[in-house]
C-alpha atoms as a PDB file:
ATOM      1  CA  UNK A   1      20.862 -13.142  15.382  1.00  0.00           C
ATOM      2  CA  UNK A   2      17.026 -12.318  15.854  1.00  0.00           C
ATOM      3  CA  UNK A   3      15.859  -9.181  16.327  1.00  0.00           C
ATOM      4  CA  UNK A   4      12.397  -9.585  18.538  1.00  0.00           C
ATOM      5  CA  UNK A   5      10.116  -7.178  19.833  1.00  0.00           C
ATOM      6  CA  UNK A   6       7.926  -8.252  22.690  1.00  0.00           C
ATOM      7  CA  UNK A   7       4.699  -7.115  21.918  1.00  0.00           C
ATOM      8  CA  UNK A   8       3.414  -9.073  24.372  1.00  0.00           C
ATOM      9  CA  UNK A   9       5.396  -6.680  26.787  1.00  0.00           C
ATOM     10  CA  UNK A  10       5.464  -3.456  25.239  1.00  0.00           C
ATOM     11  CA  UNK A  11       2.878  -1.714  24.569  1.00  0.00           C
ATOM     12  CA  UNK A  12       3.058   0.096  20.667  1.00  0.00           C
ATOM     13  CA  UNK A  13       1.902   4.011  21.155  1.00  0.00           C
ATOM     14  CA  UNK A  14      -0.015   5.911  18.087  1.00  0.00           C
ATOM     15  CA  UNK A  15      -1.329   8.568  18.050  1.00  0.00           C
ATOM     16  CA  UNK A  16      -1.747   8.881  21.796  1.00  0.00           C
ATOM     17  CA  UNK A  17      -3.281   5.797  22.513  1.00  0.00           C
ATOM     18  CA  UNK A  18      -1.607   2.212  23.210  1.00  0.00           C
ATOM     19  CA  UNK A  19      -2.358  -0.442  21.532  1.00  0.00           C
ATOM     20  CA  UNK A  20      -1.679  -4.094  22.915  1.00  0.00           C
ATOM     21  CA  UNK A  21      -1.523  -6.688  20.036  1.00  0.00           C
ATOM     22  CA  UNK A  22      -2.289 -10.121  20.668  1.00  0.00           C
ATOM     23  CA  UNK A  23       0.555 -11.983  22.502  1.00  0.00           C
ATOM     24  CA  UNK A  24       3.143 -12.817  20.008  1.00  0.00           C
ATOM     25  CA  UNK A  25       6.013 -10.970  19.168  1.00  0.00           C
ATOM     26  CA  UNK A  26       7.583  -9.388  15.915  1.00  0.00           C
ATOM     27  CA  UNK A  27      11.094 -10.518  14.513  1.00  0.00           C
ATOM     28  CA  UNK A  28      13.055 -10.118  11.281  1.00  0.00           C
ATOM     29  CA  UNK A  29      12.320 -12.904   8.838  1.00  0.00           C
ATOM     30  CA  UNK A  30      14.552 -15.876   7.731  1.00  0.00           C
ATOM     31  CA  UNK A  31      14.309 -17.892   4.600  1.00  0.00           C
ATOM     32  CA  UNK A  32      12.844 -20.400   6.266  1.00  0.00           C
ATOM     33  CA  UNK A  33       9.212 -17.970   6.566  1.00  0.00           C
ATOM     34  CA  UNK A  34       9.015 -17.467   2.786  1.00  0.00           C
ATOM     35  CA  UNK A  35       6.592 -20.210   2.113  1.00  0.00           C
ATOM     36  CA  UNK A  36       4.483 -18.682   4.950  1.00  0.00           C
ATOM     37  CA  UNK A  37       4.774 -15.301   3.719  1.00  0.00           C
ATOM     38  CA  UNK A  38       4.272 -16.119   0.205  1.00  0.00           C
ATOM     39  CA  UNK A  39       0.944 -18.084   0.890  1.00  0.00           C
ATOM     40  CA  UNK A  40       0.026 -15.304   2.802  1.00  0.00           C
ATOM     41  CA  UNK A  41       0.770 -12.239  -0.143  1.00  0.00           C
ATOM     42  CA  UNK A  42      -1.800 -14.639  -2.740  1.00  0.00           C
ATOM     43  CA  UNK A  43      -4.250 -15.375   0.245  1.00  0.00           C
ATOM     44  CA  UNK A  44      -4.098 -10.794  -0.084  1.00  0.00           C
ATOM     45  CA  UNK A  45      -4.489 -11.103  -4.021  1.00  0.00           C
ATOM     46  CA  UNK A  46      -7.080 -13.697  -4.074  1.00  0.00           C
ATOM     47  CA  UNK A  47      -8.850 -10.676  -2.285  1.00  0.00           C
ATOM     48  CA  UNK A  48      -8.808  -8.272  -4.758  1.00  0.00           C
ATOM     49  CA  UNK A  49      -8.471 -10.324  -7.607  1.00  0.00           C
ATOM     50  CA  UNK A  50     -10.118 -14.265  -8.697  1.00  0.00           C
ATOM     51  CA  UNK A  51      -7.517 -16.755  -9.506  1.00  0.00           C
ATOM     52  CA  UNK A  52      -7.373 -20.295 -10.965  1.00  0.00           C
ATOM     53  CA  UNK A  53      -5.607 -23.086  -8.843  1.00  0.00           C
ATOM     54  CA  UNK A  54      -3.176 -22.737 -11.385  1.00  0.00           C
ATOM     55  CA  UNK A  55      -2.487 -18.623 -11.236  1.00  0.00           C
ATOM     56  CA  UNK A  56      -2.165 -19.495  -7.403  1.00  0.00           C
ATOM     57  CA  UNK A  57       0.098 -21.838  -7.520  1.00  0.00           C
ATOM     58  CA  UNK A  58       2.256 -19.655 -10.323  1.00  0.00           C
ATOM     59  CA  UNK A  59       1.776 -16.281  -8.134  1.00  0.00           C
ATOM     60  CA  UNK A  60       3.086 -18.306  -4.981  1.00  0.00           C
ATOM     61  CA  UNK A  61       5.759 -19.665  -6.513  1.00  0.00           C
ATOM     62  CA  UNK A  62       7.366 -16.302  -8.337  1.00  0.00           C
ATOM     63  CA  UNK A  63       6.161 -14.817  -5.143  1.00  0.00           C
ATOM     64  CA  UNK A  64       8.761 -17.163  -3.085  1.00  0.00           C
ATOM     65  CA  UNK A  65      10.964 -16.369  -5.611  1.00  0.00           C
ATOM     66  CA  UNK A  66      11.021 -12.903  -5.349  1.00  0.00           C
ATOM     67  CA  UNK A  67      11.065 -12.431  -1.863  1.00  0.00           C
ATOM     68  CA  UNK A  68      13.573 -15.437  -1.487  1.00  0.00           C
ATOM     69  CA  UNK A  69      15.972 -12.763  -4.394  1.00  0.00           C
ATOM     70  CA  UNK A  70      15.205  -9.804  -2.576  1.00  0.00           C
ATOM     71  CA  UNK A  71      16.649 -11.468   1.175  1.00  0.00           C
ATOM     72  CA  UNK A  72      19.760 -12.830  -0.794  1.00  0.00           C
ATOM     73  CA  UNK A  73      20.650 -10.070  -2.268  1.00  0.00           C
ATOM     74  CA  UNK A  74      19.360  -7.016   0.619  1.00  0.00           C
ATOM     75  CA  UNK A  75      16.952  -5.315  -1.282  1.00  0.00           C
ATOM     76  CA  UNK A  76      14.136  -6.790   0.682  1.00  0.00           C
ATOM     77  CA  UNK A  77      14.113  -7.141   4.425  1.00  0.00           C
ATOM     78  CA  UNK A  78      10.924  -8.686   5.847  1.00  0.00           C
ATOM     79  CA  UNK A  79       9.248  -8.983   9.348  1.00  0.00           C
ATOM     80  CA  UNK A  80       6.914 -11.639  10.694  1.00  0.00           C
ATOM     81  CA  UNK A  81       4.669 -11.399  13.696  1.00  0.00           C
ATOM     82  CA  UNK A  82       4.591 -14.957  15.076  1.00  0.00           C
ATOM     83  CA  UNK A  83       2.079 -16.206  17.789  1.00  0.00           C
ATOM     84  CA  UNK A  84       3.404 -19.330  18.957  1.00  0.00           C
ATOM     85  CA  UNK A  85       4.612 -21.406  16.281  1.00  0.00           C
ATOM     86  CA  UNK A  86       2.528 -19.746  13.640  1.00  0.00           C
ATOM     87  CA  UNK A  87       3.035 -16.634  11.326  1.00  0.00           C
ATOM     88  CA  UNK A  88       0.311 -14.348  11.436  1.00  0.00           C
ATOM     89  CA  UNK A  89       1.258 -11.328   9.928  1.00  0.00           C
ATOM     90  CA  UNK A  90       4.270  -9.496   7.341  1.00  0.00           C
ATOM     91  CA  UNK A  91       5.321  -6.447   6.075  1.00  0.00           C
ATOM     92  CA  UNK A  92       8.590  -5.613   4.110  1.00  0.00           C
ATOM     93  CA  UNK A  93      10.568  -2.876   3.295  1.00  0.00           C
ATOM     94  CA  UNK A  94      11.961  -3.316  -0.524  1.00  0.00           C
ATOM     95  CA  UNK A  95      14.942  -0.835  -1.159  1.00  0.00           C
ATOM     96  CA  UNK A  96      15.930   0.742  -4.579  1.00  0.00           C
ATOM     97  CA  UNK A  97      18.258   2.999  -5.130  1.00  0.00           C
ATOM     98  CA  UNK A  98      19.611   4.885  -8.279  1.00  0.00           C
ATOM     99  CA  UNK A  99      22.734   6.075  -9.280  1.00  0.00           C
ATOM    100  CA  UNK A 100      23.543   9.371  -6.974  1.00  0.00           C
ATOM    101  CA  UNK A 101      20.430   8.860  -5.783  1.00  0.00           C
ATOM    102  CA  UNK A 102      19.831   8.839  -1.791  1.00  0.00           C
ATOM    103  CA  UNK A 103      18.383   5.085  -0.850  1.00  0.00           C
ATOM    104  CA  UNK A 104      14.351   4.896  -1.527  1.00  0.00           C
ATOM    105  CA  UNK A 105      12.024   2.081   0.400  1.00  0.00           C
ATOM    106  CA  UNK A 106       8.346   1.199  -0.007  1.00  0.00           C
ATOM    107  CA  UNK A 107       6.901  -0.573   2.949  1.00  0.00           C
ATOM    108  CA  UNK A 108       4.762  -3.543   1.231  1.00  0.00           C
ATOM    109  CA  UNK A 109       3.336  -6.768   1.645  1.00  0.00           C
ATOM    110  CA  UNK A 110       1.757  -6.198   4.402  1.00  0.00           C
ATOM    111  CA  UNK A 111      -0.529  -8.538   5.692  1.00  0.00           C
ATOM    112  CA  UNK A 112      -2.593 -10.019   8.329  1.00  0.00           C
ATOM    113  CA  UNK A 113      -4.100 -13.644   8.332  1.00  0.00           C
ATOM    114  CA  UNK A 114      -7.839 -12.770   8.883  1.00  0.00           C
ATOM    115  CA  UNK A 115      -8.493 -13.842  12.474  1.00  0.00           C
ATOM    116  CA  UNK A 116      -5.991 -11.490  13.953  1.00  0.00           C
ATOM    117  CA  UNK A 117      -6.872  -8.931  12.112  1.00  0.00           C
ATOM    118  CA  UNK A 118      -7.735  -5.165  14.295  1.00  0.00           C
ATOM    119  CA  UNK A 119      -5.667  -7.010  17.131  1.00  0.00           C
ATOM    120  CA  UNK A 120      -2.523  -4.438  16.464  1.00  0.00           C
ATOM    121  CA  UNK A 121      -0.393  -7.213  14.593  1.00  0.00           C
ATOM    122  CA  UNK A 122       0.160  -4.640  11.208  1.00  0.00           C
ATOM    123  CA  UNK A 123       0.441  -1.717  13.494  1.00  0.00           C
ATOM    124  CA  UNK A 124       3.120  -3.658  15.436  1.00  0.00           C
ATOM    125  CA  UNK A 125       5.005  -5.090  12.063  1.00  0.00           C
ATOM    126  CA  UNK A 126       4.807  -1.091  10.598  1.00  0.00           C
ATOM    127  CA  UNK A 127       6.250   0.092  13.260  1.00  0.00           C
ATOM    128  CA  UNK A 128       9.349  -2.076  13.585  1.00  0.00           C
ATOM    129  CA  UNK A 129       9.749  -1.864   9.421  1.00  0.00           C
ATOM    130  CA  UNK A 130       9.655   2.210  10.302  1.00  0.00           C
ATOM    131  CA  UNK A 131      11.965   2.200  13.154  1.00  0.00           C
ATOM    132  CA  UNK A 132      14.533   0.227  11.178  1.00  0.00           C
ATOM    133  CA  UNK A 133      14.168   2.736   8.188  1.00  0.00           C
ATOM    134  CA  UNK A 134      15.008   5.484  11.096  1.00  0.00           C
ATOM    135  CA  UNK A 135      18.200   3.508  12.174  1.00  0.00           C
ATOM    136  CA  UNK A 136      19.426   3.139   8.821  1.00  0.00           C
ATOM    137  CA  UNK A 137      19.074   6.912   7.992  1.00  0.00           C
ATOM    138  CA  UNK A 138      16.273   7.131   5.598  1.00  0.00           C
ATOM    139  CA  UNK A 139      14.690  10.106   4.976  1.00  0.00           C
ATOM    140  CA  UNK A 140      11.211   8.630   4.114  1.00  0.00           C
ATOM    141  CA  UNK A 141       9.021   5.728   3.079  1.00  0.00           C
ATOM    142  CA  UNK A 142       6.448   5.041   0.862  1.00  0.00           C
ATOM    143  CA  UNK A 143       3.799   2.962   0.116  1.00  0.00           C
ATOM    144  CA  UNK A 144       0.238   2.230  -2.201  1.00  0.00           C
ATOM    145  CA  UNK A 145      -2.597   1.708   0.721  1.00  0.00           C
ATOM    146  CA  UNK A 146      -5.453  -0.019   0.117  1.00  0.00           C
ATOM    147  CA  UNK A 147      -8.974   0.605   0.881  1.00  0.00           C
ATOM    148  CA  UNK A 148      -8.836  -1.277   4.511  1.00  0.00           C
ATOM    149  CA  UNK A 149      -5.377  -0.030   5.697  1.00  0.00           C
ATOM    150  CA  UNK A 150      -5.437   3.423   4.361  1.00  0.00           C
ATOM    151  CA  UNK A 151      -6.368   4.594   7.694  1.00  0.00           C
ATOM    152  CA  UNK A 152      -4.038   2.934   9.851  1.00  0.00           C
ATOM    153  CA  UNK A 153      -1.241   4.578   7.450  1.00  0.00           C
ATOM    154  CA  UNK A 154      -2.345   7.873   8.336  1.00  0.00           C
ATOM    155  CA  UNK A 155      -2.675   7.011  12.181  1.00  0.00           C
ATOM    156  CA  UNK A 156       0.942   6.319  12.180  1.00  0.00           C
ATOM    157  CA  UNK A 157       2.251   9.515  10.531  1.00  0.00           C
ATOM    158  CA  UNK A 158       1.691   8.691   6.799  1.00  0.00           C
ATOM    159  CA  UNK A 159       0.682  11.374   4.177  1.00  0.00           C
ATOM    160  CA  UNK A 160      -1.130  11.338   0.716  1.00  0.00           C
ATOM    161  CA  UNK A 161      -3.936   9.701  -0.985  1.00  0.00           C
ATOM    162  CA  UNK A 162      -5.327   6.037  -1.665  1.00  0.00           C
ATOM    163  CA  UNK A 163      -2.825   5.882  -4.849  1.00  0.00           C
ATOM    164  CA  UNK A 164       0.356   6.768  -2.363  1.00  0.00           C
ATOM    165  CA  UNK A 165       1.111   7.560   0.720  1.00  0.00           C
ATOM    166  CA  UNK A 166       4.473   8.358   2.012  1.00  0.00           C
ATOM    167  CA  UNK A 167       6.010   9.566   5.996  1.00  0.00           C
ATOM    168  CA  UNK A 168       8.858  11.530   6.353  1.00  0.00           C
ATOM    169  CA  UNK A 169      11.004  11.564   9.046  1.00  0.00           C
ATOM    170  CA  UNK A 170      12.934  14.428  10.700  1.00  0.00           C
ATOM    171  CA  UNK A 171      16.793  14.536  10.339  1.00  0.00           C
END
């Protein structure tokens, strides 16, 4: 079973304004998306950081690898934003939990490919990882923002600084 959200047909509210994300839709992701969203999590790094051929091809691999883990065994759940037949965009909610602990997630790997960037497509995938978190009960999530998403965060409720950032929600 799929879960989709229509983006194309329903507008995504923050902050009092709409936003209406290029026509495409978010659902949960299958194994089958890995490869995408792998490439897509080094295409993030190569960003911030230089790589050989060779560290890309070893960061996409135990990338796969740990998203492909985290799906099998439900620590990670993952969403996709797909326009047409192609992925454009991810995000992923990786749970922990300790022992008598409450369940903790972080909202990562979130990522846009760069020509649908500022077209709502992370503000879309956020906000069906965060309504999901709300089903399931959470409490909160958290996350480490970077430089360029920092203020989208905060535009959807987070709280906190560039090093962490985390949005509570009411019980």
């Amino acid at each position: 079973m799929k879960q989709l959200i229509m983006a194309d047909r329903l507008p995504i509210t923050t902050a009092g304004s709409q936003i209406r994300p290029v026509s495409g839709f978010v659902r949960v992701a299958v194994t089958d998306d890995i490869g995408q969203i792998a490439s897509m999590r080094v295409a993030f790094i190569r960003q911030i950081k230089n790589l050989t051929e060779a560290e890309q091809d070893e960061l996409l691999d135990a990338q796969a690898a740990m998203f492909r883990s985290g799906m099998d065994n439900g620590s990670i759940l993952m969403w996709v934003y797909q326009v047409g037949g192609e992925i454009v965009g991810s995000a992923a909610l990786l749970f922990r939990q300790a022992r008598g602990r409450p369940v903790q997630a972080e909202l990562m790997a979130v990522y846009t490919v760069v020509a649908y960037r500022r077209q709502g497509v992370a503000t879309a995938l956020v906000c069906a990882a965060l309504s999901h978190a709300r089903q399931i009960g959470l409490g909160s999530v958290s996350l480490q923002p970077t430089g360029d998403s920092f203020e989208l965060y905060r535009s959807l409720g987070f709280f906190g600084d560039h090093e962490s950032m985390v949005i509570q929600f009411s019980t």
